[in-house]
PDB file of N, CA and C in Angstrom:
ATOM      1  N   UNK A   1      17.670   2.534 -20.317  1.00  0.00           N
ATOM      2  CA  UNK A   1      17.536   3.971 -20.134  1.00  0.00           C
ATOM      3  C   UNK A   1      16.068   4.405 -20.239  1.00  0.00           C
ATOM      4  N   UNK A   2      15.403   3.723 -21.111  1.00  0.00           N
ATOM      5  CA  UNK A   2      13.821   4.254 -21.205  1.00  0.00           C
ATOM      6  C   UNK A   2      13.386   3.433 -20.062  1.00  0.00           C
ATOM      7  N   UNK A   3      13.512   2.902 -19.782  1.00  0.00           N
ATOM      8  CA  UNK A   3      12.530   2.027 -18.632  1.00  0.00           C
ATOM      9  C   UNK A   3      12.785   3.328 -17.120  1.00  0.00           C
ATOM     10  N   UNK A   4      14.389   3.652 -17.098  1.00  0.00           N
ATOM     11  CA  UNK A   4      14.285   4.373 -15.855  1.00  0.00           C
ATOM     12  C   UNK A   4      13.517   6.041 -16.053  1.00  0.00           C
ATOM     13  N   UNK A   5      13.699   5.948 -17.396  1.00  0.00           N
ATOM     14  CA  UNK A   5      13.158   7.471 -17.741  1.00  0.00           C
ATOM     15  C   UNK A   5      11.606   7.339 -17.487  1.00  0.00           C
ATOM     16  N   UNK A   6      11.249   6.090 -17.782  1.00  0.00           N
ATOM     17  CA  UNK A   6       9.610   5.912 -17.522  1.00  0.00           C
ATOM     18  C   UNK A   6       9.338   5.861 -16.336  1.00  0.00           C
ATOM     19  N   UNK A   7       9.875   4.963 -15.623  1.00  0.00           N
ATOM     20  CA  UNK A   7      10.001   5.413 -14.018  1.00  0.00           C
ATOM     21  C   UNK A   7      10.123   6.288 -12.915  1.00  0.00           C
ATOM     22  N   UNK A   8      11.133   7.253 -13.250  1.00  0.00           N
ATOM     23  CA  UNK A   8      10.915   8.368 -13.057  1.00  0.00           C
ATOM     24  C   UNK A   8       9.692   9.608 -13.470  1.00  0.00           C
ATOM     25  N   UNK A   9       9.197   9.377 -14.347  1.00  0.00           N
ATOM     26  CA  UNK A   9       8.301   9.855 -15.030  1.00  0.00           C
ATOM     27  C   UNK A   9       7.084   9.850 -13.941  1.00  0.00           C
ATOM     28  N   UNK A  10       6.911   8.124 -13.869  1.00  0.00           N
ATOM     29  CA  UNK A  10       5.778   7.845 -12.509  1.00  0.00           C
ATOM     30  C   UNK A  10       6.039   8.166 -11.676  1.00  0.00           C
ATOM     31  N   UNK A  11       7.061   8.482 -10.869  1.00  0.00           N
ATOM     32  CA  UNK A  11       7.213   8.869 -10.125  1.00  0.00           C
ATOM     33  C   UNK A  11       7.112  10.299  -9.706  1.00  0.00           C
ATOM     34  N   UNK A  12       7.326  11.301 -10.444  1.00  0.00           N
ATOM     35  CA  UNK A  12       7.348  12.354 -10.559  1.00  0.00           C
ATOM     36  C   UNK A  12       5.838  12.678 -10.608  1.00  0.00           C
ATOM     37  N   UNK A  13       5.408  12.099 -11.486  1.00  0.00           N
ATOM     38  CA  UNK A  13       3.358  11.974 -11.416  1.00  0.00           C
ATOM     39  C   UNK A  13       2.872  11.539 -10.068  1.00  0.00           C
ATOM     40  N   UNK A  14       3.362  10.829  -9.147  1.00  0.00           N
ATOM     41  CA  UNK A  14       2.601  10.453  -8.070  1.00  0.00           C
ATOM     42  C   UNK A  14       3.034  11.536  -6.878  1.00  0.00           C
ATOM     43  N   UNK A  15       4.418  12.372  -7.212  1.00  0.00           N
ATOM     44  CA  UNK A  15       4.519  13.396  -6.554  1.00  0.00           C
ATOM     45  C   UNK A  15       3.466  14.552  -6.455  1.00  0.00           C
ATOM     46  N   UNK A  16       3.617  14.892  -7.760  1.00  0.00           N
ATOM     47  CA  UNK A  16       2.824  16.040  -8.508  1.00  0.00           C
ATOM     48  C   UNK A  16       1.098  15.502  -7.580  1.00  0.00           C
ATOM     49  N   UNK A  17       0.305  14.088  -8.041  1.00  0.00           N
ATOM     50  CA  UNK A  17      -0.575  13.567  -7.346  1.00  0.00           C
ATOM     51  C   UNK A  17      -1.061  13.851  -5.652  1.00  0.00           C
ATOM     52  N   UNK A  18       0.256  13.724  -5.410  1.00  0.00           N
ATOM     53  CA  UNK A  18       0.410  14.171  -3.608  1.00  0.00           C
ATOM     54  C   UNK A  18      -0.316  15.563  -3.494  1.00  0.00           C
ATOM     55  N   UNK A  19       0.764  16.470  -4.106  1.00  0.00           N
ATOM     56  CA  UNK A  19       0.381  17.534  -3.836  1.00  0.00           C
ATOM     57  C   UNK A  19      -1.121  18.237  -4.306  1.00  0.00           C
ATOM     58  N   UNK A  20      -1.257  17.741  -5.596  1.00  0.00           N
ATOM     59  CA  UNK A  20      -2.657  18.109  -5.992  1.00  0.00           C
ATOM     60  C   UNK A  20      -3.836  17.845  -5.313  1.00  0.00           C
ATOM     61  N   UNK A  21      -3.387  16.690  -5.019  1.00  0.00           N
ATOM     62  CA  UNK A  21      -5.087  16.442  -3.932  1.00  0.00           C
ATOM     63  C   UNK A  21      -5.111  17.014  -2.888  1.00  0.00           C
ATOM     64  N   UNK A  22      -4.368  17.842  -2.288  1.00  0.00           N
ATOM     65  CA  UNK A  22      -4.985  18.871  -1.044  1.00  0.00           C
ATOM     66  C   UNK A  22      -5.528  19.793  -2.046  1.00  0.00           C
ATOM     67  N   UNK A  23      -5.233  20.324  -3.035  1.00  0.00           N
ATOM     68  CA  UNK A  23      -6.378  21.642  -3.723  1.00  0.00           C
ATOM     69  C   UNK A  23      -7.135  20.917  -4.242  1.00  0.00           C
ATOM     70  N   UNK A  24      -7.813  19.670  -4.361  1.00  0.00           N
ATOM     71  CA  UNK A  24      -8.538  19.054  -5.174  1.00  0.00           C
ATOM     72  C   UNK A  24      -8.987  19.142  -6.393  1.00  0.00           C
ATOM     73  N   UNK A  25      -7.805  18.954  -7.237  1.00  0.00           N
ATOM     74  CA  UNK A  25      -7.369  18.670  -8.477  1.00  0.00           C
ATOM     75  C   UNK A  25      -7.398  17.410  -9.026  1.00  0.00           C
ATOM     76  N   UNK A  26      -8.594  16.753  -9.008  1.00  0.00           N
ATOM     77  CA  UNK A  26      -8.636  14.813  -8.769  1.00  0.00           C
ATOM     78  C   UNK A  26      -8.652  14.864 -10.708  1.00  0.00           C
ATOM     79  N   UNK A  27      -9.078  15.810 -11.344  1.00  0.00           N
ATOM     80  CA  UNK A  27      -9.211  15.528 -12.975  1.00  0.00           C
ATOM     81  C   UNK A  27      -8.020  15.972 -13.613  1.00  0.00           C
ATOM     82  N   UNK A  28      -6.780  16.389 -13.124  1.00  0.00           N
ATOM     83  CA  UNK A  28      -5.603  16.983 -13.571  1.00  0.00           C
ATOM     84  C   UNK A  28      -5.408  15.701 -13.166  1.00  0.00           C
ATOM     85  N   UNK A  29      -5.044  15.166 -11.948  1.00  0.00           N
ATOM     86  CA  UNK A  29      -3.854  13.595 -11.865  1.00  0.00           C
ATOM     87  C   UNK A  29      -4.594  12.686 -12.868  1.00  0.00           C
ATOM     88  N   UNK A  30      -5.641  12.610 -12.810  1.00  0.00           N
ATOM     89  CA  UNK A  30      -6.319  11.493 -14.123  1.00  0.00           C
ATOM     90  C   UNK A  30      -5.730  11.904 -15.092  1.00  0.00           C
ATOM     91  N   UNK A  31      -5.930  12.576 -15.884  1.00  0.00           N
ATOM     92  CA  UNK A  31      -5.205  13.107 -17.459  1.00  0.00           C
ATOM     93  C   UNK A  31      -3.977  12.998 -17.319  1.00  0.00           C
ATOM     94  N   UNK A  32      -2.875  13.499 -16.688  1.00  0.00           N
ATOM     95  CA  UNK A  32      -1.778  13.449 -15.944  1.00  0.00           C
ATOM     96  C   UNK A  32      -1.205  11.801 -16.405  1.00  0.00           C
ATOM     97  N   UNK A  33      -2.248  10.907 -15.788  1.00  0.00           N
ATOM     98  CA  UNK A  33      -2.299   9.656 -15.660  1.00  0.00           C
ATOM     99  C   UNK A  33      -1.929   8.654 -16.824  1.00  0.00           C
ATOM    100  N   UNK A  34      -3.168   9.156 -17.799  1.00  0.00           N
ATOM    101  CA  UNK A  34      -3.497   8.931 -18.767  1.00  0.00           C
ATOM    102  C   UNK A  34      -2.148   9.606 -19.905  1.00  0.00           C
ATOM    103  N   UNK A  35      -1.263  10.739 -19.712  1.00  0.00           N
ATOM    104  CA  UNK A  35      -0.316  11.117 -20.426  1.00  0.00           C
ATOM    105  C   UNK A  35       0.577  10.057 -19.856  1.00  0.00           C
ATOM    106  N   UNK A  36       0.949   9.406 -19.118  1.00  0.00           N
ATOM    107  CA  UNK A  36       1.864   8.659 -18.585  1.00  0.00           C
ATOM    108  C   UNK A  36       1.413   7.227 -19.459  1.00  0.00           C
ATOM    109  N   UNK A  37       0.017   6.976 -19.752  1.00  0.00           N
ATOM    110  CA  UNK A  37      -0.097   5.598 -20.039  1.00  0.00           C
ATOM    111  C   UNK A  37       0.509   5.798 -21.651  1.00  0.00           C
ATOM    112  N   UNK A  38       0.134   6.587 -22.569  1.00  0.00           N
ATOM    113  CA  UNK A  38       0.460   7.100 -23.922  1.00  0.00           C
ATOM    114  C   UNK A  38       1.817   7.504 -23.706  1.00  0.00           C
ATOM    115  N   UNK A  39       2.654   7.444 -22.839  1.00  0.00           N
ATOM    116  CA  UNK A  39       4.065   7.798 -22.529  1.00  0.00           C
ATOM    117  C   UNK A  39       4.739   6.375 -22.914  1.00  0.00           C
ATOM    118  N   UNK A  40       4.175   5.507 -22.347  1.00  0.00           N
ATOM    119  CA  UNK A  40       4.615   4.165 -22.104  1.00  0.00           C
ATOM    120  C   UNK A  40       4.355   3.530 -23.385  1.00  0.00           C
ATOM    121  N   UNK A  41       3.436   3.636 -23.941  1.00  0.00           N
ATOM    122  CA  UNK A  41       2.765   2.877 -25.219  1.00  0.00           C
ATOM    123  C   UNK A  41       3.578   3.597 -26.391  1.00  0.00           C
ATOM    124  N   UNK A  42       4.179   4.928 -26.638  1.00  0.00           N
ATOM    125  CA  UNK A  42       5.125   5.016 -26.996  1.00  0.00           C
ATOM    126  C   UNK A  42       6.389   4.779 -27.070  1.00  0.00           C
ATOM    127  N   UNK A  43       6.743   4.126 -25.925  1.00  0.00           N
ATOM    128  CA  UNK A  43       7.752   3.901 -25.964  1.00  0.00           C
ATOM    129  C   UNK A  43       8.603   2.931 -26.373  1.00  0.00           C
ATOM    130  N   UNK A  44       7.115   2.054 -26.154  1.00  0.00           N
ATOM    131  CA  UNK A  44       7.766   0.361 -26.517  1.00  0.00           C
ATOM    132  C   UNK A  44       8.634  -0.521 -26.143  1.00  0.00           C
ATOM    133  N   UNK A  45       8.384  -0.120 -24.851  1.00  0.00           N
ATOM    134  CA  UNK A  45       9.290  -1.142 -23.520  1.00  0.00           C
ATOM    135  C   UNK A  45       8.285  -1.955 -23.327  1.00  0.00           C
ATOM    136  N   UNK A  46       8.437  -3.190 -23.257  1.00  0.00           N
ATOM    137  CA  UNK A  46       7.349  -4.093 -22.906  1.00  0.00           C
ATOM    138  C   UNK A  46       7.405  -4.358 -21.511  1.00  0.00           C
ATOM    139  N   UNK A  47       8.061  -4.096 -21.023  1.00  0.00           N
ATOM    140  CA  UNK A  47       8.280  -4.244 -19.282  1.00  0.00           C
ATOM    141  C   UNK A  47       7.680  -3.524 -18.437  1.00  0.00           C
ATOM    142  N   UNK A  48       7.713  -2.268 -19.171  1.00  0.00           N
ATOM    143  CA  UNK A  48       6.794  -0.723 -18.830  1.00  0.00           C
ATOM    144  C   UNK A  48       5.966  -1.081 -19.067  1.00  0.00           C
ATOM    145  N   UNK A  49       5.218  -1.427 -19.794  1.00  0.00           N
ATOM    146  CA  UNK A  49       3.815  -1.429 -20.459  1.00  0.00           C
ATOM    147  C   UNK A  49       3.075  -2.570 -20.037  1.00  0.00           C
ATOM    148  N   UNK A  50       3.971  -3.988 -19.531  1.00  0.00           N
ATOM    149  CA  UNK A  50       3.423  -4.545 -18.376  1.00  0.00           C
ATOM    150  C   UNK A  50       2.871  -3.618 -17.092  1.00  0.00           C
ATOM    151  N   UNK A  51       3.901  -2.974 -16.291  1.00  0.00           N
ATOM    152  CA  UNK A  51       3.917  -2.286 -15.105  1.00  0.00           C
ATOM    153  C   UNK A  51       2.420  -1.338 -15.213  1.00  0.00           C
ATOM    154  N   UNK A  52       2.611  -0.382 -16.620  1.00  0.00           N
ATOM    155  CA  UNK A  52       1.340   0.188 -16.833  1.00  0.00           C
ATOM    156  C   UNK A  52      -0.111  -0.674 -17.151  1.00  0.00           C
ATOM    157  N   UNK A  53       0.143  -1.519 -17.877  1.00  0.00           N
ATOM    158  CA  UNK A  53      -1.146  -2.552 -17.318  1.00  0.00           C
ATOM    159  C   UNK A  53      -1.431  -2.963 -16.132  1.00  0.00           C
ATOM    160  N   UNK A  54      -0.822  -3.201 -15.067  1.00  0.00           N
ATOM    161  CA  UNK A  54      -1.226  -3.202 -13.862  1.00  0.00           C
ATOM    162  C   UNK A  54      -1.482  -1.781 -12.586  1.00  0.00           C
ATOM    163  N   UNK A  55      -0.920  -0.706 -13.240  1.00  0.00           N
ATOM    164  CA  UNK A  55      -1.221   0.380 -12.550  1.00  0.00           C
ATOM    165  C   UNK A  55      -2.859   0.742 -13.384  1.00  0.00           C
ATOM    166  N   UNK A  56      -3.105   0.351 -14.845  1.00  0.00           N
ATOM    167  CA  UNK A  56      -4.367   0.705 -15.208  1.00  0.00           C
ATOM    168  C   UNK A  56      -5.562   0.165 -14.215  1.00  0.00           C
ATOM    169  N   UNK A  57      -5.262  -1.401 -14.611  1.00  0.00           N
ATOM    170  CA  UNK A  57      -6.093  -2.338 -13.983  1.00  0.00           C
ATOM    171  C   UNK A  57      -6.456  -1.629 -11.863  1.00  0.00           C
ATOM    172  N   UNK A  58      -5.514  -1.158 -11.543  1.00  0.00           N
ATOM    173  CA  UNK A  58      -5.883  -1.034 -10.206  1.00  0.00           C
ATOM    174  C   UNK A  58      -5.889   0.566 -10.182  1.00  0.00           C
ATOM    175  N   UNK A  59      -6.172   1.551 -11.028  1.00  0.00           N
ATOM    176  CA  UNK A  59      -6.335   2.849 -11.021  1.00  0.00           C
ATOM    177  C   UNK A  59      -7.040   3.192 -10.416  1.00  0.00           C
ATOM    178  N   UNK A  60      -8.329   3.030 -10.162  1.00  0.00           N
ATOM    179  CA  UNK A  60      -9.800   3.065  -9.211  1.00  0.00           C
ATOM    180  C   UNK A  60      -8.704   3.188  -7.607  1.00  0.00           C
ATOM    181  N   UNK A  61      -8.313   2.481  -7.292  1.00  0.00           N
ATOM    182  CA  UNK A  61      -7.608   2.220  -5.812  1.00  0.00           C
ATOM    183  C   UNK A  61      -6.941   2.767  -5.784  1.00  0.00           C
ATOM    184  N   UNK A  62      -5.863   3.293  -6.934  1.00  0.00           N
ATOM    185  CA  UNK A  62      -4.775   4.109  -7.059  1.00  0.00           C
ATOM    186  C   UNK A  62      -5.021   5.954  -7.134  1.00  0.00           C
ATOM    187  N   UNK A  63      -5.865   5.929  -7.420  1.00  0.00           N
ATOM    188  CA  UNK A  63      -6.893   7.497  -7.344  1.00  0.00           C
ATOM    189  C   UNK A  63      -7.596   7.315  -6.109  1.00  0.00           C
ATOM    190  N   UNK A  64      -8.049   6.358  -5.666  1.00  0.00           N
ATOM    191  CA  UNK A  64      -8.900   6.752  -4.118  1.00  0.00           C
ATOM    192  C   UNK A  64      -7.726   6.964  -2.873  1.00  0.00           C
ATOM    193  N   UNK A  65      -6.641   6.494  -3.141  1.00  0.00           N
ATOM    194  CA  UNK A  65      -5.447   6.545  -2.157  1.00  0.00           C
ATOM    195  C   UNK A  65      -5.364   8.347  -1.833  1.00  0.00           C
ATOM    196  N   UNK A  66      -5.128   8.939  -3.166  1.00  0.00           N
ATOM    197  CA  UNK A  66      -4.787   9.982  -2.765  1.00  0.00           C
ATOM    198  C   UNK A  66      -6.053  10.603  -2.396  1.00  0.00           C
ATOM    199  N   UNK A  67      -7.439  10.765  -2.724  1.00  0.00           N
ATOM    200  CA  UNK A  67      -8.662  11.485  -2.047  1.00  0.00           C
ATOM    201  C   UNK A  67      -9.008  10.805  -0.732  1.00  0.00           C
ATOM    202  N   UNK A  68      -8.551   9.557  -0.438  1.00  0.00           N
ATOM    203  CA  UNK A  68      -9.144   8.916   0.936  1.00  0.00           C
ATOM    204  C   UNK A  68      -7.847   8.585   1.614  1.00  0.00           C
ATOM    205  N   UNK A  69      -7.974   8.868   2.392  1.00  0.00           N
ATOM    206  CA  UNK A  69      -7.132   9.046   4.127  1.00  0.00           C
ATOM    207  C   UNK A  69      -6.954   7.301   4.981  1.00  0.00           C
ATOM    208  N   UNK A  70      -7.444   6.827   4.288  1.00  0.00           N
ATOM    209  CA  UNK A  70      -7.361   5.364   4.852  1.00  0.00           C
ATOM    210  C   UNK A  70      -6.531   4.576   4.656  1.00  0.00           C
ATOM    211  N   UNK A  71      -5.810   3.857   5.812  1.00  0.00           N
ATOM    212  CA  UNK A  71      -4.761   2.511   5.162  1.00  0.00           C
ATOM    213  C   UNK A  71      -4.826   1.647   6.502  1.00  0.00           C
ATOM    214  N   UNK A  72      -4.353   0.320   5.852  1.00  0.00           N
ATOM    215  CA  UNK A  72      -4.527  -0.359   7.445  1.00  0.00           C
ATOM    216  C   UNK A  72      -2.943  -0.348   7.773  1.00  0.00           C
ATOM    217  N   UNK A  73      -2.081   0.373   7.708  1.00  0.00           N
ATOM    218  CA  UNK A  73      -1.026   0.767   8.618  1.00  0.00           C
ATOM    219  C   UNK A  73      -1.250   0.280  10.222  1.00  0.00           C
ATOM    220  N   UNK A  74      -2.104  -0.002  10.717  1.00  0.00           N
ATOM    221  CA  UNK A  74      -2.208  -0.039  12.160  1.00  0.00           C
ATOM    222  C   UNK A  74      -2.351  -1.384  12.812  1.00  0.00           C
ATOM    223  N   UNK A  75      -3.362  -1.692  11.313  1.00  0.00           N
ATOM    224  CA  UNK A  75      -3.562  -3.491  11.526  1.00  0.00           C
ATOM    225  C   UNK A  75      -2.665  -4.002  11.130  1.00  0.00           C
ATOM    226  N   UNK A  76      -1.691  -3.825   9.965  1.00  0.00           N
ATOM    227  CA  UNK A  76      -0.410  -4.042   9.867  1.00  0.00           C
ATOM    228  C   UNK A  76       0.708  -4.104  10.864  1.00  0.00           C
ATOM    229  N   UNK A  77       0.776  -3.355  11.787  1.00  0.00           N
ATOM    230  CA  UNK A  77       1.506  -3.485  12.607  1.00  0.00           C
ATOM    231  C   UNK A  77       1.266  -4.020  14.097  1.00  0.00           C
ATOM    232  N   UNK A  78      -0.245  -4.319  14.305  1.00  0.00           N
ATOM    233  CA  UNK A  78      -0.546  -5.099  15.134  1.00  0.00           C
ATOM    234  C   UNK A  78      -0.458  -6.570  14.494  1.00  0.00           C
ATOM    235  N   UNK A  79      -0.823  -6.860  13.418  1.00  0.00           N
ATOM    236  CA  UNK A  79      -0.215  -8.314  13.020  1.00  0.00           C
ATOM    237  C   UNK A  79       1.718  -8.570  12.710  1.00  0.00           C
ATOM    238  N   UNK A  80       2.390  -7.637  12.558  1.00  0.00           N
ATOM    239  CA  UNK A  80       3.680  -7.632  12.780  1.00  0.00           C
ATOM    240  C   UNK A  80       3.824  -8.092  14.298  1.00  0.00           C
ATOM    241  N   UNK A  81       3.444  -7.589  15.004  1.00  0.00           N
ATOM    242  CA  UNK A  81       3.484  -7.590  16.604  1.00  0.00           C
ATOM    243  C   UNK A  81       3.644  -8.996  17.086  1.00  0.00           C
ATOM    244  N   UNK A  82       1.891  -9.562  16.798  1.00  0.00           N
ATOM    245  CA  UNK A  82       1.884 -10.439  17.129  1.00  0.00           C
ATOM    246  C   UNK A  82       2.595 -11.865  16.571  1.00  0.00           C
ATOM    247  N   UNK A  83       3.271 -11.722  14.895  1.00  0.00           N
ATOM    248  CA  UNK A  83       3.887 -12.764  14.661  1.00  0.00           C
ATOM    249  C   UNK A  83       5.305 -12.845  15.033  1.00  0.00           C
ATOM    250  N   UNK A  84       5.606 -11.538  15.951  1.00  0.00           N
ATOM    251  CA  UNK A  84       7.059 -11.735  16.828  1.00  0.00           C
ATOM    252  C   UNK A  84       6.967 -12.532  17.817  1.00  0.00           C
ATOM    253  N   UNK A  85       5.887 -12.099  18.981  1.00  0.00           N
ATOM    254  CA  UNK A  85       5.097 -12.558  19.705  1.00  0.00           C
ATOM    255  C   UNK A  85       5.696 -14.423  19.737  1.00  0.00           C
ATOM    256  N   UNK A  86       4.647 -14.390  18.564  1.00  0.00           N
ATOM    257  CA  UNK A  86       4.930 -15.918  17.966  1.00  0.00           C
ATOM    258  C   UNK A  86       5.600 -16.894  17.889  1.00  0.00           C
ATOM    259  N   UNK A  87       6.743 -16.015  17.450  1.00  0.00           N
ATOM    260  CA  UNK A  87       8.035 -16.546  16.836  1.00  0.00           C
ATOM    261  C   UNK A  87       9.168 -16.624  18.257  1.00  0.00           C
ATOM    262  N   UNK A  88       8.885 -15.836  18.978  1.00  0.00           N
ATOM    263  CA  UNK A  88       9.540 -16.103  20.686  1.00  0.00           C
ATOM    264  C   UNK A  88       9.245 -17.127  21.325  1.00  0.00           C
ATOM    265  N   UNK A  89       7.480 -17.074  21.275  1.00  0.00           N
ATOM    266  CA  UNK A  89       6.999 -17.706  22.082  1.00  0.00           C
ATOM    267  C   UNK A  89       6.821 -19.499  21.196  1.00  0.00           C
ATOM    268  N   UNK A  90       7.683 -19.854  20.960  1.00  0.00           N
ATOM    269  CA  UNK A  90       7.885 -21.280  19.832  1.00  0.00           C
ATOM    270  C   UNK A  90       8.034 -22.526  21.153  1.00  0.00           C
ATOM    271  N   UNK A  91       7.984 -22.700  22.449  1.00  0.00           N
ATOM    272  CA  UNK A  91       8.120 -23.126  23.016  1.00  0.00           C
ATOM    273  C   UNK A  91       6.834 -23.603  23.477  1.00  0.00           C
ATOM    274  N   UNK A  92       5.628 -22.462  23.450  1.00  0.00           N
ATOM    275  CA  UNK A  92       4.272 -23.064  24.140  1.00  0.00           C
ATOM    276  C   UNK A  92       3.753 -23.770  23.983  1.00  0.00           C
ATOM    277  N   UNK A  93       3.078 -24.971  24.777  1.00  0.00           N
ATOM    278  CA  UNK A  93       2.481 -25.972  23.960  1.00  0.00           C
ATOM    279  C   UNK A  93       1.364 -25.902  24.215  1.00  0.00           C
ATOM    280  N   UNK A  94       0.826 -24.913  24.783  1.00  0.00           N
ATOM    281  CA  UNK A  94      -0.701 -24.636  25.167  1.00  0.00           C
ATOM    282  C   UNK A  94      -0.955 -22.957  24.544  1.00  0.00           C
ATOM    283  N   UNK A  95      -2.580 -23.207  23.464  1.00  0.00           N
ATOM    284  CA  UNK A  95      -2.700 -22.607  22.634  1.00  0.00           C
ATOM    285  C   UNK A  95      -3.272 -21.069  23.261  1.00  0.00           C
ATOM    286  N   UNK A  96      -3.706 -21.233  24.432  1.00  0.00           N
ATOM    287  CA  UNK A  96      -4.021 -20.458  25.441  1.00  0.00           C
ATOM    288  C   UNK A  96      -3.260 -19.833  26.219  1.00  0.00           C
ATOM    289  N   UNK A  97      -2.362 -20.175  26.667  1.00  0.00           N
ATOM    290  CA  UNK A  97      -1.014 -19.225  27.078  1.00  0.00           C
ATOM    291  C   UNK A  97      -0.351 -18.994  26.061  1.00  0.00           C
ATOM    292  N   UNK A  98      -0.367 -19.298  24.656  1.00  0.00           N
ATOM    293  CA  UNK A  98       0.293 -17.651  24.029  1.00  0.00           C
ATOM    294  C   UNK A  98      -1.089 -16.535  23.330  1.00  0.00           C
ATOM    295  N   UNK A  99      -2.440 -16.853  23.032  1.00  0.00           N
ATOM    296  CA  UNK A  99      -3.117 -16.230  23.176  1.00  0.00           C
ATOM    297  C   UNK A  99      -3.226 -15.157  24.191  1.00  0.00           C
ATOM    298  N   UNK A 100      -2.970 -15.796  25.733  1.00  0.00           N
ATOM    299  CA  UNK A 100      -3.015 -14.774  26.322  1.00  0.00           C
ATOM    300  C   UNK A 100      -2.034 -13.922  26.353  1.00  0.00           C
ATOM    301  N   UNK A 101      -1.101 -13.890  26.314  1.00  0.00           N
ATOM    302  CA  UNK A 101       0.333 -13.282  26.211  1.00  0.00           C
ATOM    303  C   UNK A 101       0.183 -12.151  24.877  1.00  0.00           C
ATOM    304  N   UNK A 102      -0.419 -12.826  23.857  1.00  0.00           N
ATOM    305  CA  UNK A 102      -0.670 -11.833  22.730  1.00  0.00           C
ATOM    306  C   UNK A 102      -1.850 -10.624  23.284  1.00  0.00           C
ATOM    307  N   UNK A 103      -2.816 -11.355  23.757  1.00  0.00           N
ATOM    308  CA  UNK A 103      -3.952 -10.025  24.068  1.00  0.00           C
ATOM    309  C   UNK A 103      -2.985  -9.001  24.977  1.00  0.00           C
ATOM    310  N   UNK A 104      -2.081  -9.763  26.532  1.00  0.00           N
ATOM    311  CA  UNK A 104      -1.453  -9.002  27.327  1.00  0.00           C
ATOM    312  C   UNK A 104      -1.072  -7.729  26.303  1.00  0.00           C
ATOM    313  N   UNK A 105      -0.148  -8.458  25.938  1.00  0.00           N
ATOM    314  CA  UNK A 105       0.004  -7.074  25.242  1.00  0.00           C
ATOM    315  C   UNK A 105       0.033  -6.300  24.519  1.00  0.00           C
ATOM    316  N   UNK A 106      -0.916  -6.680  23.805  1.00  0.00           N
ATOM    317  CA  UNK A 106      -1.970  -5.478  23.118  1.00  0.00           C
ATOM    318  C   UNK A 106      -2.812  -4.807  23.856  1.00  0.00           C
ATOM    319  N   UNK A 107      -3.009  -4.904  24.995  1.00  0.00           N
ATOM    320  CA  UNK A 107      -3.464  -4.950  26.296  1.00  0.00           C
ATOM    321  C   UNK A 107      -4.960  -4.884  25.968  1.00  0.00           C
ATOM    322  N   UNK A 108      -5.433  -6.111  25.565  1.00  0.00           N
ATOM    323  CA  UNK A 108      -6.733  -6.536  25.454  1.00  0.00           C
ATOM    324  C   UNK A 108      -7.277  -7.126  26.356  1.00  0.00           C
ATOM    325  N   UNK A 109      -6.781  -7.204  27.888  1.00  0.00           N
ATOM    326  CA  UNK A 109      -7.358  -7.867  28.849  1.00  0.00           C
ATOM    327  C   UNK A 109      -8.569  -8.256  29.197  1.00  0.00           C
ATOM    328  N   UNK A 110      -9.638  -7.299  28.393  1.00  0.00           N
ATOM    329  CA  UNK A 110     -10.755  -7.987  28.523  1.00  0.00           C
ATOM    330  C   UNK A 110     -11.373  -8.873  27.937  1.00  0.00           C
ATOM    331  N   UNK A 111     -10.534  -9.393  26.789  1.00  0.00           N
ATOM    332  CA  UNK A 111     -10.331 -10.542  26.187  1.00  0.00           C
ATOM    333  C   UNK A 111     -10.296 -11.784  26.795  1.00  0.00           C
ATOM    334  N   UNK A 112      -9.743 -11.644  27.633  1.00  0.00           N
ATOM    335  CA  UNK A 112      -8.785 -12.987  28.438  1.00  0.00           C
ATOM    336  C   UNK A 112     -10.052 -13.558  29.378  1.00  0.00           C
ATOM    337  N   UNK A 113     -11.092 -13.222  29.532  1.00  0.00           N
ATOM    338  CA  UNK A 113     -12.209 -13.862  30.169  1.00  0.00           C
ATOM    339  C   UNK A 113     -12.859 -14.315  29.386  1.00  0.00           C
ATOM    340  N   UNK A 114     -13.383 -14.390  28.628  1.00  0.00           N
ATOM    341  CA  UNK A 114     -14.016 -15.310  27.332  1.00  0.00           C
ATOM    342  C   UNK A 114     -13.246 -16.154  26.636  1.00  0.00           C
TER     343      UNK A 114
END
């Protein structure tokens, strides 16, 4: 029961997080943050308090998510692409006809001359 109550807890903080960073409120989700870590350390779930050692350790990344607009969502799904690609094309035995087949269609054609 405490582990989901703690969970929810984060969760509810990364909501609250969402919304704050369009008014740029970046020192409310820190403290915010920081009530969540003293949430956990009270509580004395050691499972939690794993989980919160690793949300500490990567906090820097976990605070720039919500002020910076960046993810590789795109390269992600161009490497999804191509390991379908891949996985069809299990028949080729030339490393160059499924290269090209991958640029095709990504439609990198100007690839395919070099």
């Amino acid at each position: 029961r405490t582990a989901y109550e703690l969970k929810e807890a984060f969760r509810a903080w990364f909501e609250r997080s969402k919304r704050r960073m369009t008014t740029g409120q970046a020192g409310a989700i820190r403290d915010d943050l920081y009530a969540f870590y003293r949430q956990v350390e009270a509580s004395g779930c050691p499972d939690m308090a794993q989980a919160a050692a690793t949300v500490r350790r990567w906090q820097t990344e976990i605070l720039n998510s919500f002020t910076f607009d960046y993810h590789n969502g795109t390269v992600e799904g161009l490497n999804n692409q191509t390991k379908v690609i891949k996985r069809n094309a299990f028949g080729f035995q030339r490393y160059d006809r499924l290269r090209a087949k991958v640029l095709l269609h990504h439609q990198y054609k100007w690839s395919l001359a070099g």
